[in-house]
C-alpha atoms as a PDB file:
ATOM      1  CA  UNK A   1      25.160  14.040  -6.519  1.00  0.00           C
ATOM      2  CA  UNK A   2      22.191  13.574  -8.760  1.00  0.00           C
ATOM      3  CA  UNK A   3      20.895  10.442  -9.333  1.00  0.00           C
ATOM      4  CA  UNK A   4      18.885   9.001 -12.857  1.00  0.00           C
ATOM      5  CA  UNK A   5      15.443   8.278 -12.455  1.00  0.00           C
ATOM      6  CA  UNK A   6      15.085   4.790 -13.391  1.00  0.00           C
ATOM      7  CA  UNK A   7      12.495   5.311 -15.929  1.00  0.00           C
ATOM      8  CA  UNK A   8      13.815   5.844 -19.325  1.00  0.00           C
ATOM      9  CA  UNK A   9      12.339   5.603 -23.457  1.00  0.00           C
ATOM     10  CA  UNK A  10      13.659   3.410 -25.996  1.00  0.00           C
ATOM     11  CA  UNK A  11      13.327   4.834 -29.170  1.00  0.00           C
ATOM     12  CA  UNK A  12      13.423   2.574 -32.368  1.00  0.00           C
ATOM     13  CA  UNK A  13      14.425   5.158 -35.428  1.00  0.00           C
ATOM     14  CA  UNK A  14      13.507   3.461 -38.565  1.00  0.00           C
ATOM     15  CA  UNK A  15      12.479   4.107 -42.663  1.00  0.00           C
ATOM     16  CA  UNK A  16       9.237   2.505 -43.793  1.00  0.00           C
ATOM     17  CA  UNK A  17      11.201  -0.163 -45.423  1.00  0.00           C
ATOM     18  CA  UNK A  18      11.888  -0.871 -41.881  1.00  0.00           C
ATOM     19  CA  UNK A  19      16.014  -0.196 -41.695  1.00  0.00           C
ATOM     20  CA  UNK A  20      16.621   0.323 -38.171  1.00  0.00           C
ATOM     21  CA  UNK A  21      19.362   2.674 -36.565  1.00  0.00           C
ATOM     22  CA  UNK A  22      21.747   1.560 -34.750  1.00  0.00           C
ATOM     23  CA  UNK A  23      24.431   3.265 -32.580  1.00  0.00           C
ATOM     24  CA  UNK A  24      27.206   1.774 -30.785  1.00  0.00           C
ATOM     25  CA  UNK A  25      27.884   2.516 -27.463  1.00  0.00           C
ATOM     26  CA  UNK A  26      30.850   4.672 -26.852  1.00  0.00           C
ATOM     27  CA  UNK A  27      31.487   3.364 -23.224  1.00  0.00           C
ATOM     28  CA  UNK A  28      30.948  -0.194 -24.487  1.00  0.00           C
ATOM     29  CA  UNK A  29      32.317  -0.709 -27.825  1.00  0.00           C
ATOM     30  CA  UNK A  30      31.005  -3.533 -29.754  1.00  0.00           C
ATOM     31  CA  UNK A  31      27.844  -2.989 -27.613  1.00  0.00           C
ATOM     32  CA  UNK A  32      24.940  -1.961 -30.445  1.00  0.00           C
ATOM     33  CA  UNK A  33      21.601   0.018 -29.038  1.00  0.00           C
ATOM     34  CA  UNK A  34      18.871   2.166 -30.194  1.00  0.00           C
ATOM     35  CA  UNK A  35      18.214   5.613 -28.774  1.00  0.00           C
ATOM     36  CA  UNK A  36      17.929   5.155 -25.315  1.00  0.00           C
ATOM     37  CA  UNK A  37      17.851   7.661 -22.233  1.00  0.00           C
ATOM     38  CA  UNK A  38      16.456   8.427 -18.508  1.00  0.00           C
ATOM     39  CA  UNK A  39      13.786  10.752 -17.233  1.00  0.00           C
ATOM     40  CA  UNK A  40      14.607  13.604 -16.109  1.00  0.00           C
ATOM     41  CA  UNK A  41      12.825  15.830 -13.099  1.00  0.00           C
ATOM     42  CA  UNK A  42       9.331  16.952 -14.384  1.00  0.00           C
ATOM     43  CA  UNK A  43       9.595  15.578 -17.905  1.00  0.00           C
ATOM     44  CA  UNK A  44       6.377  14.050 -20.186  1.00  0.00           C
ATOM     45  CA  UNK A  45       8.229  10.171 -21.382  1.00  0.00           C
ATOM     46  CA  UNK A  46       7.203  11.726 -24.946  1.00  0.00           C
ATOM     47  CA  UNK A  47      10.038  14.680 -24.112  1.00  0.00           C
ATOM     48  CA  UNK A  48      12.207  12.848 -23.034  1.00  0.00           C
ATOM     49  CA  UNK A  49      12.020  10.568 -26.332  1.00  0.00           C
ATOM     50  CA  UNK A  50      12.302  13.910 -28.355  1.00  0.00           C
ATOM     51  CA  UNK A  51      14.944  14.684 -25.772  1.00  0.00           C
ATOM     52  CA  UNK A  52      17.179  11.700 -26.150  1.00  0.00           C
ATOM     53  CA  UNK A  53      16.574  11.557 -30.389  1.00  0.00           C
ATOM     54  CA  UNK A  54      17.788  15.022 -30.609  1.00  0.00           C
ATOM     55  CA  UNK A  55      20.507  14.491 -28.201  1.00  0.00           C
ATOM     56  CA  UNK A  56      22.361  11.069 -29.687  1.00  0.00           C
ATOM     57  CA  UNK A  57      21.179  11.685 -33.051  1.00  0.00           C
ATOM     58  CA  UNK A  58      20.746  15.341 -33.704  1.00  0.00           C
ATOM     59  CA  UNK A  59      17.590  14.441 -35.671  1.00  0.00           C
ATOM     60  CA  UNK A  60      14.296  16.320 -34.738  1.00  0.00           C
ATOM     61  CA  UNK A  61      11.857  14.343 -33.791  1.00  0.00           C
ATOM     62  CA  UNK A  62       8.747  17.236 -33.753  1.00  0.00           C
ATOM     63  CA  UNK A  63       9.920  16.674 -37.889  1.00  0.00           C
ATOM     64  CA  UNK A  64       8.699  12.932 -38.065  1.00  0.00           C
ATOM     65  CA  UNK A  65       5.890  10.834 -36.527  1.00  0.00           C
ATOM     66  CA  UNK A  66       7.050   9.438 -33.148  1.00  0.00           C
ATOM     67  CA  UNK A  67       4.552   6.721 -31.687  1.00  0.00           C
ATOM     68  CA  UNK A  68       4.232   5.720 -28.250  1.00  0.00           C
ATOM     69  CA  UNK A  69       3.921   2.187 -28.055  1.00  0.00           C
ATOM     70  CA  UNK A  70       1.918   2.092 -24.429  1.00  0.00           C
ATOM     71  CA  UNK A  71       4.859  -0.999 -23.819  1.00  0.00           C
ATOM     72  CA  UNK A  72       6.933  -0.852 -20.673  1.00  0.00           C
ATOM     73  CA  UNK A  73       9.691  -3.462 -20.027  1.00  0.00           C
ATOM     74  CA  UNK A  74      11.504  -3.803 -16.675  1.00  0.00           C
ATOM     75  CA  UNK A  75      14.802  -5.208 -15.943  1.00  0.00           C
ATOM     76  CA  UNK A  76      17.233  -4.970 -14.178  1.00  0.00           C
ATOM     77  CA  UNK A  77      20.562  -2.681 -14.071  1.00  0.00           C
ATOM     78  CA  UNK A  78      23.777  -3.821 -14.995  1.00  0.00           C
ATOM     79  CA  UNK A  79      25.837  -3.725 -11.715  1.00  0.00           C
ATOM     80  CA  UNK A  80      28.003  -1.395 -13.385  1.00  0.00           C
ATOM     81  CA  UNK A  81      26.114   1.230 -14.262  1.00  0.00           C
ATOM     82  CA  UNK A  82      24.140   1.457 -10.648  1.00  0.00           C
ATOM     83  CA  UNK A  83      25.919   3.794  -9.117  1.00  0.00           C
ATOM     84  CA  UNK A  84      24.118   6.400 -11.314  1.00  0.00           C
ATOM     85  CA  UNK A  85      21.262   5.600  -9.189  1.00  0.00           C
ATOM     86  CA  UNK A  86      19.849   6.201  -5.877  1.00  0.00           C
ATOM     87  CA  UNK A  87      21.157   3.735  -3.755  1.00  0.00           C
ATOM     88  CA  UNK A  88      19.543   0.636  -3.327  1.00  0.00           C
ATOM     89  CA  UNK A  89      17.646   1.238  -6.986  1.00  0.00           C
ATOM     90  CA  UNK A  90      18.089  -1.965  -8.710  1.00  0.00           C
ATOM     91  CA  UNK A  91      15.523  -2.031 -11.355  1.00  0.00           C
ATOM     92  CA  UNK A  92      14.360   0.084 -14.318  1.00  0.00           C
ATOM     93  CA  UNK A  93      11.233   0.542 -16.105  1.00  0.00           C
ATOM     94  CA  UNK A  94      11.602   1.555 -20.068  1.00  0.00           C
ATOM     95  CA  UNK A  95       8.756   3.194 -22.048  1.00  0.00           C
ATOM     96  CA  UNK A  96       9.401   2.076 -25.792  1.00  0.00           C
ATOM     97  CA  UNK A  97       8.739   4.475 -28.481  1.00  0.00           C
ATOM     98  CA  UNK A  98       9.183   4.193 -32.520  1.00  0.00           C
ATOM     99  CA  UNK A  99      10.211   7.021 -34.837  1.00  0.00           C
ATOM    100  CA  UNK A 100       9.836   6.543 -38.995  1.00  0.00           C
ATOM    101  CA  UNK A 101      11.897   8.682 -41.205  1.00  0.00           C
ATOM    102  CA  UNK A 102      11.804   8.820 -44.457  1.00  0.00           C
ATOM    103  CA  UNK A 103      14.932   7.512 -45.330  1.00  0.00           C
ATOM    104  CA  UNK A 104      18.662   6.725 -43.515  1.00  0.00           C
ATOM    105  CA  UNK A 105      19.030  10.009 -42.851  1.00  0.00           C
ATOM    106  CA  UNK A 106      22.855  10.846 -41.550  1.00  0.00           C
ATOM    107  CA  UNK A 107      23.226  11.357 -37.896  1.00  0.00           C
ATOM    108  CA  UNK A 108      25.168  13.937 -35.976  1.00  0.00           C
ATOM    109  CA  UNK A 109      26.542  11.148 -33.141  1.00  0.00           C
ATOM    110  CA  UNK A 110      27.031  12.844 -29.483  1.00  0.00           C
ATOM    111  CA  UNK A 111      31.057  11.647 -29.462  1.00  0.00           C
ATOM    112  CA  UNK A 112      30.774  11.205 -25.320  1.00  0.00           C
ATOM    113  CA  UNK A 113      28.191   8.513 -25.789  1.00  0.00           C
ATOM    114  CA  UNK A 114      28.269   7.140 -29.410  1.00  0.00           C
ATOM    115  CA  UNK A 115      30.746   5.740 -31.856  1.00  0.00           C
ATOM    116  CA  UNK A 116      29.567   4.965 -34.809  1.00  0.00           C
ATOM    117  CA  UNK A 117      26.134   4.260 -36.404  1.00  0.00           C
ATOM    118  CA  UNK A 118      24.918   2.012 -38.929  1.00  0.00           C
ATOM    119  CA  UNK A 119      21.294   1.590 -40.381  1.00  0.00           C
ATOM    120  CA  UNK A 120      20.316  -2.010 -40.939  1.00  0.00           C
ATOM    121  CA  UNK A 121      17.275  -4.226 -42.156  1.00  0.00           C
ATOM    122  CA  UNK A 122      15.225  -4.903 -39.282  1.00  0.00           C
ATOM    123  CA  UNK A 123      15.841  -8.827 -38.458  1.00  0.00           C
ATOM    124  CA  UNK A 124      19.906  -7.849 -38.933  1.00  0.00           C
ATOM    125  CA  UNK A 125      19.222  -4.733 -36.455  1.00  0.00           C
ATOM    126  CA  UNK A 126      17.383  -7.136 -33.517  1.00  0.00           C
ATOM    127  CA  UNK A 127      20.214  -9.315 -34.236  1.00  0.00           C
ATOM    128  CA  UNK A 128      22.578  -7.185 -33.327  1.00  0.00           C
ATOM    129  CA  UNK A 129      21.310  -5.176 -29.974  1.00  0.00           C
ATOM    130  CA  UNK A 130      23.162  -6.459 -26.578  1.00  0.00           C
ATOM    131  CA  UNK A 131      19.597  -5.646 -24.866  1.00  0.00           C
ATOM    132  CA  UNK A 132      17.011  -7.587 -24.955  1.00  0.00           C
ATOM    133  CA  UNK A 133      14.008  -5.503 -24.582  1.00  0.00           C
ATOM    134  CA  UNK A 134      15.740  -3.678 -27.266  1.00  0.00           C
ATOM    135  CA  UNK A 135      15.673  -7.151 -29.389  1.00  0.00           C
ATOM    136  CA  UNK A 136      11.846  -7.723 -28.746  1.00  0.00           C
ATOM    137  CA  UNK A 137      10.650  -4.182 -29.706  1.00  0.00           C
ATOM    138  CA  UNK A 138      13.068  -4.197 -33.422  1.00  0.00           C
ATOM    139  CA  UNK A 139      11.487  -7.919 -33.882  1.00  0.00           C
ATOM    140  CA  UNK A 140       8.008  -6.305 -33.248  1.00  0.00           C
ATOM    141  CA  UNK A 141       8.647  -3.394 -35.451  1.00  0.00           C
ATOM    142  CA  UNK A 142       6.730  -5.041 -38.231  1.00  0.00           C
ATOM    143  CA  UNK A 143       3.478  -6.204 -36.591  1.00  0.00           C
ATOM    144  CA  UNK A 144       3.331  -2.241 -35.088  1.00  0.00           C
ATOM    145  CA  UNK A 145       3.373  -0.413 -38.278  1.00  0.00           C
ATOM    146  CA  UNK A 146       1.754  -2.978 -41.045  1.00  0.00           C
ATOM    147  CA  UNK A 147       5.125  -4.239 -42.566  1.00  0.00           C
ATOM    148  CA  UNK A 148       7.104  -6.805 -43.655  1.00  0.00           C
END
């Protein structure tokens, strides 16, 4: 078996009006997130955020500014979803990212991992997240890039 790496990017897609995209997690409906995704063997985090954009969203992020934020949050992983991970590996560290479009572009949803998608004002979007370092970085999004 292959295990994740428990290091992974949070990526917070969002329009300079600050809308926020949100997708809903297909193996925990009701359960709201932004691009998220694990390391994998001998990848730069800033491929792995292209990666995991292109992958869940289908949008290209060489096409758009992505920003690393140099902000790492650890915490811990849900019981549930350790057995993806080395035994014994109880903690992960995420590398947040951002990633402004120009507008709410559609998105092509990967159907094993997403169900549906919305775009939402910012405050409405950190509202809405089950995570909370996902929370923190959407209620930061406007300090980061000069807005509202």
């Amino acid at each position: 078996m292959t295990y994740k790496i428990p290091v992974s990017v949070l990526v917070i897609i969002h329009t300079p009006d600050l809308r926020v995209l949100l997708l809903e997690r297909a193996d925990r409906p009701g359960f709201w997130q932004s691009v998220t995704g694990s390391l994998h063997e001998g990848e730069a985090l800033r491929q792995t955020a292209a990666r995991e954009v292109r992958e869940e969203t289908g949008l290209d992020a060489g096409r758009f500014p992505l920003t690393d934020w140099g902000k790492e949050n650890r915490y811990e992983i849900f019981r549930n979803w350790r057995g993806r991970y080395a035994p014994g590996v109880t903690h992960n560290v995420e590398h947040v990212y951002s990633l402004v479009v120009p507008a709410t572009l559609p998105v092509a949803l990967a159907p094993r991992e997403h169900l549906r998608y919305e775009w939402l004002p910012w405050r409405e979007a950190a509202r809405k997240v089950f995570s909370w370092s996902n929370a923190e970085a959407i209620r930061e999004l406007p300090r980061r890039v000069g807005g509202d």
